[in-house]
Protein backbone atom coordinates (compact mmCIF):
# COMPACT_ATOMS: atom_id res chain seq x y z
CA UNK A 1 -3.71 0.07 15.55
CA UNK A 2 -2.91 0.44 12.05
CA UNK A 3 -0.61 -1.77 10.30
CA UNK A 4 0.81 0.89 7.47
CA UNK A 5 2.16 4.25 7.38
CA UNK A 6 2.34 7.24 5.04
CA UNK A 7 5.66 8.29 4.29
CA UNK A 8 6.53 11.34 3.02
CA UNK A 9 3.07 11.79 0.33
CA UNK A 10 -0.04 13.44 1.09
CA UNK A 11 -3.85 12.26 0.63
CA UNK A 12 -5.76 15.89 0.45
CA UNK A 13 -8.94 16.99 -1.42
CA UNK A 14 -11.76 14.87 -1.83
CA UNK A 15 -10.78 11.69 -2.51
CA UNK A 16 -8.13 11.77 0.62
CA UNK A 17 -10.62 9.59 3.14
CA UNK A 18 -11.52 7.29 0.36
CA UNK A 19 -7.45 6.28 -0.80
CA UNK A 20 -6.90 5.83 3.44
CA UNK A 21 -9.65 3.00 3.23
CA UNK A 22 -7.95 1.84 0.27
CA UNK A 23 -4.82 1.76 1.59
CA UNK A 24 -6.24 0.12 4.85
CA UNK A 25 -7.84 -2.47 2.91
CA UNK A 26 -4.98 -3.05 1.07
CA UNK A 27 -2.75 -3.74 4.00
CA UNK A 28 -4.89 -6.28 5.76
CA UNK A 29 -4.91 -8.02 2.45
CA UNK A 30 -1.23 -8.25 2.67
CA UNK A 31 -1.28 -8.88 6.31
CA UNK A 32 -3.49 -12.21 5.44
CA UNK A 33 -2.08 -13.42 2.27
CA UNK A 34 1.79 -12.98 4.29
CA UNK A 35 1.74 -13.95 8.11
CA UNK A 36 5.52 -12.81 8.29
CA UNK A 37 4.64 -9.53 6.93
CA UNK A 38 3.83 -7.23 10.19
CA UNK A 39 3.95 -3.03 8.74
CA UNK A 40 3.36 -1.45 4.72
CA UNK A 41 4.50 1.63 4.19
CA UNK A 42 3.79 3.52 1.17
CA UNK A 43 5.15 6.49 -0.32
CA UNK A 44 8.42 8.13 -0.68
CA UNK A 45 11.29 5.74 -0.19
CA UNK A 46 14.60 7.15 -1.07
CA UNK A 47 15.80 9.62 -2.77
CA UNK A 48 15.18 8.91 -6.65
CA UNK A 49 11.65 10.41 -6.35
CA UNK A 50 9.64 7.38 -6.99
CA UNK A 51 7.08 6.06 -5.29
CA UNK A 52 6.87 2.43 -3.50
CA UNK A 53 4.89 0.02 -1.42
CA UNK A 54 7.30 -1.39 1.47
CA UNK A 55 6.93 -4.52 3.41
CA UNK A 56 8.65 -5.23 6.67
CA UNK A 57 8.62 -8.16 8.67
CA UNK A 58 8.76 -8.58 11.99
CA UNK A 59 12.78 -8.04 11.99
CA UNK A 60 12.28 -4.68 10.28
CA UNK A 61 13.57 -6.11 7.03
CA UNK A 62 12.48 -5.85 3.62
CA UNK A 63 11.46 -8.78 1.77
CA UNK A 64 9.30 -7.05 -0.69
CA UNK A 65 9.12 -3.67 -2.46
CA UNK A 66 6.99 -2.48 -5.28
CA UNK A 67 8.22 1.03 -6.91
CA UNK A 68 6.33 3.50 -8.84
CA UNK A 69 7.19 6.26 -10.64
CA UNK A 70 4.08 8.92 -9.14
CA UNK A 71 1.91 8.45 -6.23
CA UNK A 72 -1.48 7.98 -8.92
CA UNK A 73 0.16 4.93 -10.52
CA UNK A 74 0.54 3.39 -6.91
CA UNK A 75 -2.62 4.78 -5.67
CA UNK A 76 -4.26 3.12 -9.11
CA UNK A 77 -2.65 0.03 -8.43
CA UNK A 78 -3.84 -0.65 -4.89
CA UNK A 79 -7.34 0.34 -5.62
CA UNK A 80 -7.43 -1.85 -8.87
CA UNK A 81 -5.75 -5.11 -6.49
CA UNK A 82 -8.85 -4.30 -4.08
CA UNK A 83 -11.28 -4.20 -7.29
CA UNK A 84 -10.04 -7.41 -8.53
CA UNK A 85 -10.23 -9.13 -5.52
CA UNK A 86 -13.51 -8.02 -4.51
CA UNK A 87 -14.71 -8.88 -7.95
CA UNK A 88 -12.98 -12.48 -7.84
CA UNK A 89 -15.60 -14.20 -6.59
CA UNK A 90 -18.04 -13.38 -9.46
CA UNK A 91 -15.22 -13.93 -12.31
């Protein structure tokens, strides 16, 4: 079972597969580094337009929320987090 969901943004064309892993990776990342943390969403949160990644614990409340203002700026910032910390231990 995965613990994120796409809301309201679509992955299509080539690199669609390759931001899902990202986004998977991403999430169990989060999921490790905060136990209380249960679901990420990411995408489309309200109304403004923007972008955001969403964490909900396991009351369905929101203790953190990152906002973006396109889906490549969030997209580049969970690929870069994955970068970094696959590239921390050789820092």
């Amino acid at each position: 079972m995965e613990n994120f969901q796409i809301v309201q943004m679509r992955l299509t064309g080539v690199d669609a597969q390759y931001y899902r892993c990202q986004l998977a990776e991403f999430t169990e990342r989060m999921l490790k580094k905060f136990p209380d943390v249960t679901n990420i969403q990411y995408g489309k949160q309200d109304s403004r337009g923007g972008f955001s990644i969403t964490f909900f614990d396991n009351k369905h409340c929101v203790p953190m929320q990152r906002q973006f203002s396109s889906k490549e700026l969030m997209l580049g910032f969970v690929v870069g987090y994955n970068q970094a910390q696959c590239n921390h231990g050789y820092l």
